[in-house]
N, C-alpha and C. Protein backbone atom coordinates (compact mmCIF):
# COMPACT_ATOMS: atom_id res chain seq x y z
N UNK A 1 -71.12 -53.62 37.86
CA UNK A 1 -69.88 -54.32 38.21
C UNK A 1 -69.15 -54.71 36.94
N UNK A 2 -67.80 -54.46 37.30
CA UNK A 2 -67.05 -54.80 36.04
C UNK A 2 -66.79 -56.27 35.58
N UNK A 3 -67.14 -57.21 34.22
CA UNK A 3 -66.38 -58.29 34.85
C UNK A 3 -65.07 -58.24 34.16
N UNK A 4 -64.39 -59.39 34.34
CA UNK A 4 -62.71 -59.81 34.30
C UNK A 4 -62.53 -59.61 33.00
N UNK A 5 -63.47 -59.67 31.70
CA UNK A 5 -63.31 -59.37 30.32
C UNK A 5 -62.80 -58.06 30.14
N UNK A 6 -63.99 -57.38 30.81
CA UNK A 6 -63.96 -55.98 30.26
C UNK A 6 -62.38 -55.38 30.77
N UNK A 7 -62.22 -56.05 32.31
CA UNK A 7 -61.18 -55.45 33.29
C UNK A 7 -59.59 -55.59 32.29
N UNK A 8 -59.58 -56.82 31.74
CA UNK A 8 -58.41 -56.90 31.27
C UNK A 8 -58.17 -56.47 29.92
N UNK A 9 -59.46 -56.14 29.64
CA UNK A 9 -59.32 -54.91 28.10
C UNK A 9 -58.83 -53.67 28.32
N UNK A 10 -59.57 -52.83 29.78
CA UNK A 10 -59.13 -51.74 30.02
C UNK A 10 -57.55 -52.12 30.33
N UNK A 11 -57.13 -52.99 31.08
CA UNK A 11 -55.06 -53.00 31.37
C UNK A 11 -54.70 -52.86 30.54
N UNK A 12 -55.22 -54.16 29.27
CA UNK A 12 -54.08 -53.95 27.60
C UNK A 12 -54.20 -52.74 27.21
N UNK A 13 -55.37 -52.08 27.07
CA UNK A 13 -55.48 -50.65 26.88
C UNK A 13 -54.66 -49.52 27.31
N UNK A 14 -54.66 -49.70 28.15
CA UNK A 14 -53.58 -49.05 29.54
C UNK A 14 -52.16 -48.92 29.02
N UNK A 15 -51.80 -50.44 29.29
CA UNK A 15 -50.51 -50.98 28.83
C UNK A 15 -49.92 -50.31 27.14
N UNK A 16 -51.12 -50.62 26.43
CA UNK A 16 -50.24 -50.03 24.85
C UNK A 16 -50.28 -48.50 25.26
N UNK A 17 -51.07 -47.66 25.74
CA UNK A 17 -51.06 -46.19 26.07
C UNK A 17 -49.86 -45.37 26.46
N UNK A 18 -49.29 -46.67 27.52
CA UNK A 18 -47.77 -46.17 28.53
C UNK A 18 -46.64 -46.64 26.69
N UNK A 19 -47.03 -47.85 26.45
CA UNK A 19 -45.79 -48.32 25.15
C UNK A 19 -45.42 -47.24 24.43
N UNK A 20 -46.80 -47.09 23.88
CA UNK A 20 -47.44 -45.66 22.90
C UNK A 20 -46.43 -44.02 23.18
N UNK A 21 -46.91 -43.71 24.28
CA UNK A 21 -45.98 -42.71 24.72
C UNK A 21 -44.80 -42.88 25.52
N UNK A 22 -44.12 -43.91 25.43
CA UNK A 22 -42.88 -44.07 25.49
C UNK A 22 -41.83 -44.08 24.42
N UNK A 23 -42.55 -44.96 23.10
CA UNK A 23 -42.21 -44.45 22.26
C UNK A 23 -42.01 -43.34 21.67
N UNK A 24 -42.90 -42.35 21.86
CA UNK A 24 -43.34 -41.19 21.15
C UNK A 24 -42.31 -40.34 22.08
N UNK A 25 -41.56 -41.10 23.14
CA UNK A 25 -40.69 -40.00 23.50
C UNK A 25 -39.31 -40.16 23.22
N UNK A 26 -39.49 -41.46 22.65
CA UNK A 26 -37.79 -41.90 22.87
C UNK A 26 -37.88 -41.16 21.33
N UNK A 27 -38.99 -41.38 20.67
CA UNK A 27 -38.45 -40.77 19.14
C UNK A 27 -38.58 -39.11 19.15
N UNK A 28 -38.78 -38.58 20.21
CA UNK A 28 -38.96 -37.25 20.06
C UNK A 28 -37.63 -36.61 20.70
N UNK A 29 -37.13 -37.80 21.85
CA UNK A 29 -35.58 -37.52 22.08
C UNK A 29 -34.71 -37.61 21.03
N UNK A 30 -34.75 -38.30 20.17
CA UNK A 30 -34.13 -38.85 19.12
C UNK A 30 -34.08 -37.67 18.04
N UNK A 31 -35.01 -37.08 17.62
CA UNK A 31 -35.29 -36.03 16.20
C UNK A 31 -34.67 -34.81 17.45
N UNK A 32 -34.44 -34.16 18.89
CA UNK A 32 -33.89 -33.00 18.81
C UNK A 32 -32.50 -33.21 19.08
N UNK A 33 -31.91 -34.61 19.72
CA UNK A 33 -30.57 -34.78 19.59
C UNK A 33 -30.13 -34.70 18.51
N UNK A 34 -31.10 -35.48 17.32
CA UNK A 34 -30.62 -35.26 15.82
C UNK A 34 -30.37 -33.96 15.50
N UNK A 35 -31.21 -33.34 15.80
CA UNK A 35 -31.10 -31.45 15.25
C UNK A 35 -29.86 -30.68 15.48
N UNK A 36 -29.60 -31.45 17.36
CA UNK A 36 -28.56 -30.60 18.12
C UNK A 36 -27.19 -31.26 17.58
N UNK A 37 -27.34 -32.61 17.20
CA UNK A 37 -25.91 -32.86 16.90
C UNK A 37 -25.40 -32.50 15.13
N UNK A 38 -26.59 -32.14 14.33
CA UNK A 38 -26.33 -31.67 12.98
C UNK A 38 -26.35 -30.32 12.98
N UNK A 39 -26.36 -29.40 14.04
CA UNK A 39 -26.56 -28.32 13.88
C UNK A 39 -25.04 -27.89 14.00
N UNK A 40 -24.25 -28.80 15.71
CA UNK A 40 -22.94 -28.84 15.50
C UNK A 40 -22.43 -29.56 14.43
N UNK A 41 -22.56 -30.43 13.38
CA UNK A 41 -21.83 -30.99 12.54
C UNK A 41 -21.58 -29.35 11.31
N UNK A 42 -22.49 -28.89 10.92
CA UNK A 42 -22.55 -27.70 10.27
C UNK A 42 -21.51 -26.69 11.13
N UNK A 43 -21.91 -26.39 12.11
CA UNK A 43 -20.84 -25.40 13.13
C UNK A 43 -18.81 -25.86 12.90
N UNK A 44 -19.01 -26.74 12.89
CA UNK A 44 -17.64 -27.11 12.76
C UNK A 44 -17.42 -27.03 10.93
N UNK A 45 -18.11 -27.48 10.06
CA UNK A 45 -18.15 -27.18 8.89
C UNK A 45 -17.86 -26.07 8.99
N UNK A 46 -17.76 -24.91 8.90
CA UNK A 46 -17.80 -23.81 8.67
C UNK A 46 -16.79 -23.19 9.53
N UNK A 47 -16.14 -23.97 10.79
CA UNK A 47 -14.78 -23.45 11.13
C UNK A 47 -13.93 -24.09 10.29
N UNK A 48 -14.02 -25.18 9.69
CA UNK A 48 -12.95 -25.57 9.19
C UNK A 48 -12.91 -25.16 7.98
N UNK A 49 -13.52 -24.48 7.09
CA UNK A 49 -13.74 -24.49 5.61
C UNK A 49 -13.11 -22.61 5.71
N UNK A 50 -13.30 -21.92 6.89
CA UNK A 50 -12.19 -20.65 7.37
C UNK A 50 -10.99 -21.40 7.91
N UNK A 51 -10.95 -22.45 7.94
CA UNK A 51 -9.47 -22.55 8.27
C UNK A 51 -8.96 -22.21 10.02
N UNK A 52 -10.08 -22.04 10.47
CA UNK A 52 -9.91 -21.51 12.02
C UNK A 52 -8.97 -22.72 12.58
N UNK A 53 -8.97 -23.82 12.08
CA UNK A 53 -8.59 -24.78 13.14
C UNK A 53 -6.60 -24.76 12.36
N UNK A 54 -6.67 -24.37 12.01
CA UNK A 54 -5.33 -24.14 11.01
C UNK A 54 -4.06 -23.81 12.30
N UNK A 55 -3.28 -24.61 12.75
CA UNK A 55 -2.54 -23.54 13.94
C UNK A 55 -1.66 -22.50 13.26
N UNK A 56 -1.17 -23.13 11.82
CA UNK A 56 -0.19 -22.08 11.32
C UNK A 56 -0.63 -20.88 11.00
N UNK A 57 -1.74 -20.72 10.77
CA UNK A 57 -2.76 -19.46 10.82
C UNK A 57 -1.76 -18.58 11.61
N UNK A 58 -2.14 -19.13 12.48
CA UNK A 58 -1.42 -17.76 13.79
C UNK A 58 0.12 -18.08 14.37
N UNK A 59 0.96 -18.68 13.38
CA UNK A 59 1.88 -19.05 13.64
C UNK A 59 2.68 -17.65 13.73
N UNK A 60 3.87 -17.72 14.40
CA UNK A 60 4.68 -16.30 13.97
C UNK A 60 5.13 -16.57 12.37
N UNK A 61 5.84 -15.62 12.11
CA UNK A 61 6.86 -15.53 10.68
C UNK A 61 7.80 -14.96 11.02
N UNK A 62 8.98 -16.63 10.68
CA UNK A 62 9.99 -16.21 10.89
C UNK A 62 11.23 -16.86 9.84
N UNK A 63 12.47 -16.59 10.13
CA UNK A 63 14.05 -16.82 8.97
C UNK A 63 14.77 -16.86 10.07
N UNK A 64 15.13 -18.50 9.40
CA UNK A 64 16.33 -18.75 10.77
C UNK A 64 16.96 -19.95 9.69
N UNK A 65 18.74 -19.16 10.23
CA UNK A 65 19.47 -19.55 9.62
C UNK A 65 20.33 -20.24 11.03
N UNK A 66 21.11 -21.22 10.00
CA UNK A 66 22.39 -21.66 11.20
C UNK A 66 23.59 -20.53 11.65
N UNK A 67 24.68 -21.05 11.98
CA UNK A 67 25.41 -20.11 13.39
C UNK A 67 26.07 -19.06 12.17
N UNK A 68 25.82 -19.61 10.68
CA UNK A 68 27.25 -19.16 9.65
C UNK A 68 26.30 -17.62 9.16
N UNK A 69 25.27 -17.93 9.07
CA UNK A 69 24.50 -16.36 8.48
C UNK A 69 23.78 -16.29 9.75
N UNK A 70 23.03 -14.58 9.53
CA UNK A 70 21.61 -13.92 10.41
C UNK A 70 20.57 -13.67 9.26
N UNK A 71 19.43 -13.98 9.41
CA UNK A 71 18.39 -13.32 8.93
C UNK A 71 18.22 -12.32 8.90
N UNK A 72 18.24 -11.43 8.53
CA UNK A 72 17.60 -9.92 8.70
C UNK A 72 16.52 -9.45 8.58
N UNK A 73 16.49 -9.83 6.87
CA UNK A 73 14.80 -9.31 6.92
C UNK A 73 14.60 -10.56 5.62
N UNK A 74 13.10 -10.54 5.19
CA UNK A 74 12.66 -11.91 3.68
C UNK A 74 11.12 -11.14 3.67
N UNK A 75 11.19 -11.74 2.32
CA UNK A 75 9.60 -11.71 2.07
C UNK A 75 9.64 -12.73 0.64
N UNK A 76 7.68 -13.49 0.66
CA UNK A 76 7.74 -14.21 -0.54
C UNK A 76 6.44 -13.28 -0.85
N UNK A 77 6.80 -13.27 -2.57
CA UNK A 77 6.02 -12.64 -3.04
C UNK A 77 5.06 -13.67 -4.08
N UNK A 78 3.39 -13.39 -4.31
CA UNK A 78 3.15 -14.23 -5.46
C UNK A 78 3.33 -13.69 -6.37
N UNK A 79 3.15 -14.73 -7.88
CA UNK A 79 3.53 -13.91 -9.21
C UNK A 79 2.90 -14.73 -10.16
N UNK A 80 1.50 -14.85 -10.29
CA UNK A 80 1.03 -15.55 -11.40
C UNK A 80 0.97 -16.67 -10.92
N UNK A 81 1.44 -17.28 -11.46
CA UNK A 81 1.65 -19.24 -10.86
C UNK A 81 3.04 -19.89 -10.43
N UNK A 82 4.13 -18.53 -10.31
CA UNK A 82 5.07 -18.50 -9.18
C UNK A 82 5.14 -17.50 -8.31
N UNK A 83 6.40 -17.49 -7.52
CA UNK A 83 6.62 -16.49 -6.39
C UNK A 83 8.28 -16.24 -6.59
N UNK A 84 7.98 -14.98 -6.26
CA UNK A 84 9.44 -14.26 -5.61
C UNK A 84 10.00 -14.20 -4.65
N UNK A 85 10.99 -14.79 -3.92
CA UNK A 85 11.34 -14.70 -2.87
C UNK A 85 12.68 -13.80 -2.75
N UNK A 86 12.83 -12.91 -1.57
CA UNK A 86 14.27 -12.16 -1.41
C UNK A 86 14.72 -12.52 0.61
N UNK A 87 15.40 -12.76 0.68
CA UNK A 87 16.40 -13.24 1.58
C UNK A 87 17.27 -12.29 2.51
N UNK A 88 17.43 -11.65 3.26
CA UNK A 88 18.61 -10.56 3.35
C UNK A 88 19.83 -11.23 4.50
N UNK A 89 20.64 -12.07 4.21
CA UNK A 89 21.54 -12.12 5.48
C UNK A 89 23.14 -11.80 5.40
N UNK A 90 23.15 -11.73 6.80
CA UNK A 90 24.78 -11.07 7.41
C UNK A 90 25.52 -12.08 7.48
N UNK A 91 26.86 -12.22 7.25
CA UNK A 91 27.72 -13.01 7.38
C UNK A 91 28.20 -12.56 9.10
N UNK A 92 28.12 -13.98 9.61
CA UNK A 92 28.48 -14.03 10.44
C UNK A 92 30.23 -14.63 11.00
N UNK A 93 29.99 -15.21 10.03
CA UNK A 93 31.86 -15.91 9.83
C UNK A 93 33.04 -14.86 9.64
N UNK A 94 34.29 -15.14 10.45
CA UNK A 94 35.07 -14.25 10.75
C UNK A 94 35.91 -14.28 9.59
N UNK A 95 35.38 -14.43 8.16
CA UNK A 95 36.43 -14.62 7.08
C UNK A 95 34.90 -13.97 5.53
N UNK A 96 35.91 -13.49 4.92
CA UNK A 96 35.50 -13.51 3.96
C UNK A 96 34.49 -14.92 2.69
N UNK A 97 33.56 -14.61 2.14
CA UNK A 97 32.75 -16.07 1.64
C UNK A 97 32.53 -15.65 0.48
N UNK A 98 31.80 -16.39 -0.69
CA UNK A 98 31.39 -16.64 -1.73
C UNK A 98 30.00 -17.37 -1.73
N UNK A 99 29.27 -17.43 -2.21
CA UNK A 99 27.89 -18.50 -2.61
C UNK A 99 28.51 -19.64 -3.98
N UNK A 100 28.18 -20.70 -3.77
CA UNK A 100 28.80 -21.21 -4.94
C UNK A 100 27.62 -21.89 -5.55
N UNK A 101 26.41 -21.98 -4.66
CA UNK A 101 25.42 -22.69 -5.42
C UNK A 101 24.51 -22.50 -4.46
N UNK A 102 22.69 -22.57 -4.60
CA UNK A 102 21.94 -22.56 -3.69
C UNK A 102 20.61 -23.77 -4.04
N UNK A 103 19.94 -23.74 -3.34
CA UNK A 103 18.80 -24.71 -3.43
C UNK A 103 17.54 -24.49 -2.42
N UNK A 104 16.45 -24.56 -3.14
CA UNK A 104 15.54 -24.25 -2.30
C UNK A 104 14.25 -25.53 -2.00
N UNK A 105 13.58 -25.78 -1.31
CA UNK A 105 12.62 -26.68 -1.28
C UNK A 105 11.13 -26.16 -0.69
N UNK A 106 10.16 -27.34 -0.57
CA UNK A 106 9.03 -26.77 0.02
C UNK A 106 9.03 -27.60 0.90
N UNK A 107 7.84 -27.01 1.84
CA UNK A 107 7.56 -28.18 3.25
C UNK A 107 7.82 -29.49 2.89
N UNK A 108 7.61 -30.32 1.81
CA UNK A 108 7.31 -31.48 1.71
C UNK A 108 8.73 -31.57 1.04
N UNK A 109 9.48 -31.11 0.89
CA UNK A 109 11.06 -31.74 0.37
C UNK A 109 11.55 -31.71 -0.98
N UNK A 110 10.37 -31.25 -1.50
CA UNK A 110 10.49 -31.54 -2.73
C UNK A 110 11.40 -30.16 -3.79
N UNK A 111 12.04 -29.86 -4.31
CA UNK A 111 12.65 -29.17 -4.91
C UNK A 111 12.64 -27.72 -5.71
N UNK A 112 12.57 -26.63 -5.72
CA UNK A 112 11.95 -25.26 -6.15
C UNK A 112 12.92 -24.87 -6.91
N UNK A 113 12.87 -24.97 -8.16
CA UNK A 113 13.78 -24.20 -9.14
C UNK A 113 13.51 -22.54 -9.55
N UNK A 114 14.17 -22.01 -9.33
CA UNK A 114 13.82 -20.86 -9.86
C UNK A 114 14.43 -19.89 -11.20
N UNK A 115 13.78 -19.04 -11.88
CA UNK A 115 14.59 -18.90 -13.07
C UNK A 115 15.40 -18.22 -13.01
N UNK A 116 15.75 -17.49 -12.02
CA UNK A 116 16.95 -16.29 -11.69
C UNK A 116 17.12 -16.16 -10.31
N UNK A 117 18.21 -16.47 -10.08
CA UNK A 117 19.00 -15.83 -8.55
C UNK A 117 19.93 -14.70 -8.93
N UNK A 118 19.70 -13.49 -7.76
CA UNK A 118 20.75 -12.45 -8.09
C UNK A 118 21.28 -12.22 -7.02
N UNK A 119 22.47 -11.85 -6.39
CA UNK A 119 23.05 -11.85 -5.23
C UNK A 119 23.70 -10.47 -5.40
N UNK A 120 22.92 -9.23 -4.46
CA UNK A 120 23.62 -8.29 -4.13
C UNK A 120 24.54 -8.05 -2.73
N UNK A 121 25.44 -7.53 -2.93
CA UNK A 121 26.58 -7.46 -2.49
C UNK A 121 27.15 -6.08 -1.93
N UNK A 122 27.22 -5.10 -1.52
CA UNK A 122 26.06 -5.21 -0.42
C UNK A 122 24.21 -4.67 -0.46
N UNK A 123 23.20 -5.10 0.35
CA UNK A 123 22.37 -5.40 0.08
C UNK A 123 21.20 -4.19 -0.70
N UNK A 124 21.56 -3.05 -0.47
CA UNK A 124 21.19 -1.94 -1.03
C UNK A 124 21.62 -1.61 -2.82
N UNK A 125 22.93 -2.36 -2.89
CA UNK A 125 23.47 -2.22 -4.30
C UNK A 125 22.21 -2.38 -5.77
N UNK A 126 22.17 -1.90 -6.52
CA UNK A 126 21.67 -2.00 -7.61
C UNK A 126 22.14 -2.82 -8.47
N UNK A 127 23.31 -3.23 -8.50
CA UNK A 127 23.77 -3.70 -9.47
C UNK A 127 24.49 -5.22 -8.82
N UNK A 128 24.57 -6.21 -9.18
CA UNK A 128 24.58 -7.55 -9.10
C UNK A 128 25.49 -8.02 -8.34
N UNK A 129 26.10 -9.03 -7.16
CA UNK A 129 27.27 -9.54 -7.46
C UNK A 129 27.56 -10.36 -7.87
N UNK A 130 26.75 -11.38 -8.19
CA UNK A 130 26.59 -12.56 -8.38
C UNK A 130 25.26 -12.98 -8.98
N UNK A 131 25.17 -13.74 -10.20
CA UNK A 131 23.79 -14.41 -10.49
C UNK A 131 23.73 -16.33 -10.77
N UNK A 132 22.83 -16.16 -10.80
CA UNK A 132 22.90 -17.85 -11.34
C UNK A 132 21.37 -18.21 -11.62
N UNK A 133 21.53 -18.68 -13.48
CA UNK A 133 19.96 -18.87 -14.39
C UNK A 133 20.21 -20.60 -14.30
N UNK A 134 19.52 -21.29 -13.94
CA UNK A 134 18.26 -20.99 -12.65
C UNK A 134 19.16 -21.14 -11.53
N UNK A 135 18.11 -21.05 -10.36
CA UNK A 135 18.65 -20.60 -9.39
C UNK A 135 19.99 -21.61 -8.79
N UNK A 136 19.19 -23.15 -9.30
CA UNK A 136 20.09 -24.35 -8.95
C UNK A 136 21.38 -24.38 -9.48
N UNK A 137 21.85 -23.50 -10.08
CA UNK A 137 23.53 -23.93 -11.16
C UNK A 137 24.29 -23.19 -10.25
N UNK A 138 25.64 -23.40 -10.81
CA UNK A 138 26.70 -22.83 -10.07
C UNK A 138 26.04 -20.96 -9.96
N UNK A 139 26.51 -20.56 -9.06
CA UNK A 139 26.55 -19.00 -8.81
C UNK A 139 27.87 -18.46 -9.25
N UNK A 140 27.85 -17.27 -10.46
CA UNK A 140 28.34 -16.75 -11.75
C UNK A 140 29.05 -15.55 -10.65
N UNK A 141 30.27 -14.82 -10.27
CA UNK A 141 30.76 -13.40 -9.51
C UNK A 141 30.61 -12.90 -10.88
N UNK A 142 29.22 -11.63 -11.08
CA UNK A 142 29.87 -10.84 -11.70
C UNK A 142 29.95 -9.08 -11.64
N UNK A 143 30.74 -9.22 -10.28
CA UNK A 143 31.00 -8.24 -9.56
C UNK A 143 31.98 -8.42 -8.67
N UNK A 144 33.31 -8.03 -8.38
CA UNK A 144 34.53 -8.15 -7.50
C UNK A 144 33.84 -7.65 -6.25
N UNK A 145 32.98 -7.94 -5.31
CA UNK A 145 32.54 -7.13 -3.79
C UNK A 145 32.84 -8.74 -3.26
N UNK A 146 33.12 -8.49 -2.41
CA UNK A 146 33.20 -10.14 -1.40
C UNK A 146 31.90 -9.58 0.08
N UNK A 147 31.81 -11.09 0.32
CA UNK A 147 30.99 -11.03 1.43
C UNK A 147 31.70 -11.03 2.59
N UNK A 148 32.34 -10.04 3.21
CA UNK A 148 33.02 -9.28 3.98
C UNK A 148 32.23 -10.02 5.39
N UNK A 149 32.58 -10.19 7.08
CA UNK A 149 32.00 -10.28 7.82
C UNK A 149 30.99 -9.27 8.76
N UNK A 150 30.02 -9.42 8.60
CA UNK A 150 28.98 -8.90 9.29
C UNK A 150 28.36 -7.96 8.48
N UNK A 151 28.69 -8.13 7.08
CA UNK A 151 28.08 -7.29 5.72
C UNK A 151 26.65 -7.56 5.63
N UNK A 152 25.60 -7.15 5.27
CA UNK A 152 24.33 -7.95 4.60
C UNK A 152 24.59 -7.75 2.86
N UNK A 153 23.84 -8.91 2.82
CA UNK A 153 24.22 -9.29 1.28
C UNK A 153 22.43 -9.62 1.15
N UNK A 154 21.81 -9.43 -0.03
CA UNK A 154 20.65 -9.66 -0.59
C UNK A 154 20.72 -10.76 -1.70
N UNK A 155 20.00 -12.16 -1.34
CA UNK A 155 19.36 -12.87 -2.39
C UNK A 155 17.96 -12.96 -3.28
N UNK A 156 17.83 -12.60 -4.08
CA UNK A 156 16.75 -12.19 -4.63
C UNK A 156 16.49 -13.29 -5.89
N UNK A 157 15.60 -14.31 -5.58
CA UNK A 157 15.20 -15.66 -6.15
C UNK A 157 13.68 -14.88 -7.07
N UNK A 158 13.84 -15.17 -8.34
CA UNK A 158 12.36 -14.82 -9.56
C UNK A 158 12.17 -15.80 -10.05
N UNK A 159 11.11 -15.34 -10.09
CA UNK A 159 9.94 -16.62 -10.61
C UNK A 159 10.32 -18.68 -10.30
N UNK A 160 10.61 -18.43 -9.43
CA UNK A 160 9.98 -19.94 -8.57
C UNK A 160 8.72 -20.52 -8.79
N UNK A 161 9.03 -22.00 -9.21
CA UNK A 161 8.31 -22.46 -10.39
C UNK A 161 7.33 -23.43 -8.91
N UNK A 162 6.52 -22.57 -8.63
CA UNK A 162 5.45 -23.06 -7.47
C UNK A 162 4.74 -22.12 -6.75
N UNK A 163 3.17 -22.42 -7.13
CA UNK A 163 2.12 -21.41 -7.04
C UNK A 163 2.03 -21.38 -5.71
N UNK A 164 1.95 -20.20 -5.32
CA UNK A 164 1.68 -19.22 -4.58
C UNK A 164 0.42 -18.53 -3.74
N UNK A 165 -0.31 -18.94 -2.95
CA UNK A 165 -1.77 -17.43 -2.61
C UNK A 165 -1.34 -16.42 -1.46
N UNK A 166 -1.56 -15.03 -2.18
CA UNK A 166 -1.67 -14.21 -1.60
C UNK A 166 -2.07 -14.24 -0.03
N UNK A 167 -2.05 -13.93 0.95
CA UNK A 167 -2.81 -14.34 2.23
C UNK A 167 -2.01 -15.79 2.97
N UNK A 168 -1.73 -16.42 2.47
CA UNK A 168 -1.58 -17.89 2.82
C UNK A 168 0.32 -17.47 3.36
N UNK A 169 0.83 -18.57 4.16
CA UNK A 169 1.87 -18.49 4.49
C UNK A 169 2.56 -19.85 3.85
N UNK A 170 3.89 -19.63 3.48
CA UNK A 170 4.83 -20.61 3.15
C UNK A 170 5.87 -20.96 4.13
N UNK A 171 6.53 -22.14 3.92
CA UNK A 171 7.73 -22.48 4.13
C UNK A 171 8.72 -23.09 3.34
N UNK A 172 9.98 -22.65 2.93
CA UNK A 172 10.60 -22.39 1.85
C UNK A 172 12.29 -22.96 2.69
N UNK A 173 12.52 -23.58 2.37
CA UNK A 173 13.89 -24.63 2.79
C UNK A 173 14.68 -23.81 2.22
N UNK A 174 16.16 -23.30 2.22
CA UNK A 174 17.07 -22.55 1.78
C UNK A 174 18.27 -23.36 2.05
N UNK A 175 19.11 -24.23 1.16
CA UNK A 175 20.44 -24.53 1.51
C UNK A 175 21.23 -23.70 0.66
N UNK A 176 22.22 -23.07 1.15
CA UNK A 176 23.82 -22.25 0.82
C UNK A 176 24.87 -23.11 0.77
N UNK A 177 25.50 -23.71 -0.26
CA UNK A 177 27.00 -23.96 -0.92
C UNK A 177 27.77 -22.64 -0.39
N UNK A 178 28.75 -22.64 0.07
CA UNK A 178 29.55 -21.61 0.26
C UNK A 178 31.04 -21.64 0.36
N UNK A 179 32.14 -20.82 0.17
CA UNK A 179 33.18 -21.67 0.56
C UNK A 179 34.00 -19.89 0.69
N UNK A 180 35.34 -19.91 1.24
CA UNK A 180 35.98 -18.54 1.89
C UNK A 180 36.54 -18.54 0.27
N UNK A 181 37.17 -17.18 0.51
CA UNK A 181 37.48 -16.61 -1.01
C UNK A 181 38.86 -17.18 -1.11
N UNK A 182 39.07 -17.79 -2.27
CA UNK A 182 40.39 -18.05 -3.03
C UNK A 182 40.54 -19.72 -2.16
N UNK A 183 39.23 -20.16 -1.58
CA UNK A 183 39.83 -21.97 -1.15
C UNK A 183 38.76 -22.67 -1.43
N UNK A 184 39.10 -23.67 -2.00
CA UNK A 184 38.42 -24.62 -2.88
C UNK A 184 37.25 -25.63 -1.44
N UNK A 185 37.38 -25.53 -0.31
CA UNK A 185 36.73 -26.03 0.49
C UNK A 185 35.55 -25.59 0.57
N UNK A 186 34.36 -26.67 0.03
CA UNK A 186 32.79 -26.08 0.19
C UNK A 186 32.31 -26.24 1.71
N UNK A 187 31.44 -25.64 1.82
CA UNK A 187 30.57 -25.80 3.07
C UNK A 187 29.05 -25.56 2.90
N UNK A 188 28.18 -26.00 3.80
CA UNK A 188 27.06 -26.28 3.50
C UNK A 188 26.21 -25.13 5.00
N UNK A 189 25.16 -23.97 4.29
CA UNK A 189 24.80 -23.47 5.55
C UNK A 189 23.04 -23.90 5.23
N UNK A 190 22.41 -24.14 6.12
CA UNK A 190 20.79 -24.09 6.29
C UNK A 190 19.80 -23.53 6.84
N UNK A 191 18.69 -23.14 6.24
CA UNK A 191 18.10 -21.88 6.71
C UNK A 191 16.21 -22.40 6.04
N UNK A 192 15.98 -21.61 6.81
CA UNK A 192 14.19 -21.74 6.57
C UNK A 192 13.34 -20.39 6.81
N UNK A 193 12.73 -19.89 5.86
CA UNK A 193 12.09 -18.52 5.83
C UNK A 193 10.60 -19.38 6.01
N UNK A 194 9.71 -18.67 6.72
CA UNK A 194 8.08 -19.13 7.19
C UNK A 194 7.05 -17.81 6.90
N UNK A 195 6.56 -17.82 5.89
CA UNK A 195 5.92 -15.99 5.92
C UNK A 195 4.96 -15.76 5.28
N UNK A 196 4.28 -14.82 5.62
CA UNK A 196 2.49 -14.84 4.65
C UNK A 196 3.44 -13.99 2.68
N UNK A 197 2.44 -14.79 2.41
CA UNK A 197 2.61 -14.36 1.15
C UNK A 197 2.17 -13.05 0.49
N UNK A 198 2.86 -12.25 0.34
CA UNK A 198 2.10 -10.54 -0.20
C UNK A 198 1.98 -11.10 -1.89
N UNK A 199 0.79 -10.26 -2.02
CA UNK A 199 0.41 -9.86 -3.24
C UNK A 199 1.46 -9.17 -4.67
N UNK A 200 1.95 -9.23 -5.59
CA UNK A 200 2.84 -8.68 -6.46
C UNK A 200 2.21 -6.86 -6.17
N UNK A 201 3.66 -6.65 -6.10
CA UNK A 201 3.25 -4.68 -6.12
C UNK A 201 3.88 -4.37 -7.71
């Protein structure tokens, strides 16, 4: 026969046994949630460090100007520790124009000088109609072609003093000074080119 000593040795016994492996489970829940939730902490590491979560990734690329020009065609090029950018738009205005000055920016507002703007006239031409060192100063005619309506005309911006990667896409602010030929009235047109960056050919 058992007595009451022994009886209540075997319960405490009992009792730490159930503690014992209760513990041993809450900590064994514990080390594979740990595993499962560091295994996703790494998983997401590694989308974000590709950039997967990027939406502009898969953004389109596009040049959009206000009602006064069309986009036609752009590309930015890199170049060392700047970029090239070229522009192609149509006058849309039922009058003859001029460029009298241009300006460019980046996403963040901040200002892009470049060391040469050349403005062909029309856009296939070889030879210049217009330049302006750097890009920010007045724009120089030195070529009699006017920007006729519904002409394309080519801006071709070198070496823009802001690095560039190959692969990666920009956005590049474009304001146009402009004014009709022979009248002193400026006007202001705005435009934004968005585009993966090619490699220098």
């Amino acid at each position: 026969m058992i007595n009451s000593k022994q009886l209540q040795k075997n319960l405490k016994n009992i009792s730490k046994l159930r503690i014992n492996s209760k513990a041993q489970a809450a900590v064994e829940y514990l080390i594979n949630y740990s595993w499962a939730f560091l295994t996703l902490l790494i998983f997401i590491g590694v989308l974000m460090y590709f950039d997967v979560f990027n939406a502009e990734r898969y953004a389109t690329q596009y040049c959009i100007f206000d009602a006064n020009f069309f986009c036609n065609d752009y590309s930015i090029e890199a170049d060392t520790d700047k970029f090239n950018m070229r522009v192609l738009l149509q006058n849309n205005m039922n009058k003859e124009v001029v460029i009298n000055q241009t300006m460019l920016r980046d996403e963040n507002g901040q200002e892009i000088i470049c060391a040469d703007l050349k403005i062909y006239c029309r856009f296939n031409e070889i030879v210049t109609s217009a330049t302006a060192t750097p890009s920010n100063v007045k724009v120089v005619t030195t070529k009699p072609e006017k920007w006729i309506p519904t002409r394309l005309c080519k801006l071709d911006f070198q070496e823009c003093d802001m690095q560039v990667f190959s692969g990666t896409k920009e956005r590049i602010s474009i304001r146009l000074n402009f004014s009709g030929v022979n009248n002193t009235q400026t006007h202001l047109s705005q435009g934004v080119v968005f585009a993966s960056v090619q490699s220098k050919t």
